[in-house]
Protein backbone atom coordinates (compact mmCIF):
# COMPACT_ATOMS: atom_id res chain seq x y z
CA UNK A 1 -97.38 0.08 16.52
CA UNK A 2 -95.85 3.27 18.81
CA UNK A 3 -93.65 2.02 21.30
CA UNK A 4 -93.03 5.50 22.55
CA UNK A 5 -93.63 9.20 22.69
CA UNK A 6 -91.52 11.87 24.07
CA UNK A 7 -91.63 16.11 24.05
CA UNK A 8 -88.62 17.88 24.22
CA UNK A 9 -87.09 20.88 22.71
CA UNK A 10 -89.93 22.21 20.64
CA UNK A 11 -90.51 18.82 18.78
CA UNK A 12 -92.41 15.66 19.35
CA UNK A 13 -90.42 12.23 19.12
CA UNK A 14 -92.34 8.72 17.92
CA UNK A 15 -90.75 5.79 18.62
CA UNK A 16 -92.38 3.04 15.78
CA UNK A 17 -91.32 -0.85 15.46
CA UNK A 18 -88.45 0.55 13.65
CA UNK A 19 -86.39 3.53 14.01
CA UNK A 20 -87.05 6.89 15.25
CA UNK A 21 -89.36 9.53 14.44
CA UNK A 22 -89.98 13.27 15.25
CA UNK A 23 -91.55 16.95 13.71
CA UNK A 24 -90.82 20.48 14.89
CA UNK A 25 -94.07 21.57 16.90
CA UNK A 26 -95.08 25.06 15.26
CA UNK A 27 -98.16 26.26 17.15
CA UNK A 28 -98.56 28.55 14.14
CA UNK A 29 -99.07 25.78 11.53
CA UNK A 30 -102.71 24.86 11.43
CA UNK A 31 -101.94 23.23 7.75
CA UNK A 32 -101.39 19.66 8.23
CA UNK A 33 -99.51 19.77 4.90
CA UNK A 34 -96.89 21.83 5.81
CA UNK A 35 -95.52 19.41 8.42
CA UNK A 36 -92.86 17.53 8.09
CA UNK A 37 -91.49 13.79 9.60
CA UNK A 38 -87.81 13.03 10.07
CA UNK A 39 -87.02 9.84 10.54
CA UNK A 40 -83.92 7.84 11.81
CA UNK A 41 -83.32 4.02 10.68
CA UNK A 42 -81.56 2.56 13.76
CA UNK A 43 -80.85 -0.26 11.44
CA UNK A 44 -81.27 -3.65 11.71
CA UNK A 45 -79.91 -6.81 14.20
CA UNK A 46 -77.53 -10.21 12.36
CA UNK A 47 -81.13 -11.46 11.95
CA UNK A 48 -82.20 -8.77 9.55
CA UNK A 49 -85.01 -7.54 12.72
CA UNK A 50 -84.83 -3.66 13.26
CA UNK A 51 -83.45 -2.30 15.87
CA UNK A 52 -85.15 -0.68 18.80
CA UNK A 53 -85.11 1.48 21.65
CA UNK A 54 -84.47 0.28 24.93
CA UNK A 55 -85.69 -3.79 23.76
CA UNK A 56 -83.27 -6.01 22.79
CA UNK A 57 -82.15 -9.91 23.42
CA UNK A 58 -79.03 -9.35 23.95
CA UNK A 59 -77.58 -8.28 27.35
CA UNK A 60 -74.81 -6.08 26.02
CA UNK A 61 -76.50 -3.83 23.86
CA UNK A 62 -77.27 -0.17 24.02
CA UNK A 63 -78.27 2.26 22.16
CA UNK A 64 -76.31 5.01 23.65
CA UNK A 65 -74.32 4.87 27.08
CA UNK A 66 -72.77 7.84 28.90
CA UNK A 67 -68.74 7.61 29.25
CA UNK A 68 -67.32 5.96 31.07
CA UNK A 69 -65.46 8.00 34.27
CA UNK A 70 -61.82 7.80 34.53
């Protein structure tokens, strides 16, 4: 299942049930072969269920947050 999809900086980012994925996007590559997946475990929760992007049962998680200002 994709929860998400995103384009940014010359690579495509999949967002699966668990973790993080994303490829360079090389308009010159017509080889499927030659691309490659990353991919980014965001671990898992204290009941062994991965981790996910912006869903989670508890209130006080986040993935990332911006600092806070002084």
């Amino acid at each position: 299942m994709l929860h998400g999809a995103a384009v940014n900086s010359g690579k495509a980012f999949f967002v699966p049930a668990d973790g993080v994925c994303w490829e360079s996007m090389d308009p010159e590559v017509d080889d499927a072969d030659k691309f490659s997946v990353h991919y980014l475990s965001l671990w898992t929760d204290v009941d062994d269920q991965p981790l996910r992007t912006g869903q989670s049962k508890r209130s006080d998680a986040k993935l990332c947050s911006p600092p806070a200002k002084a």
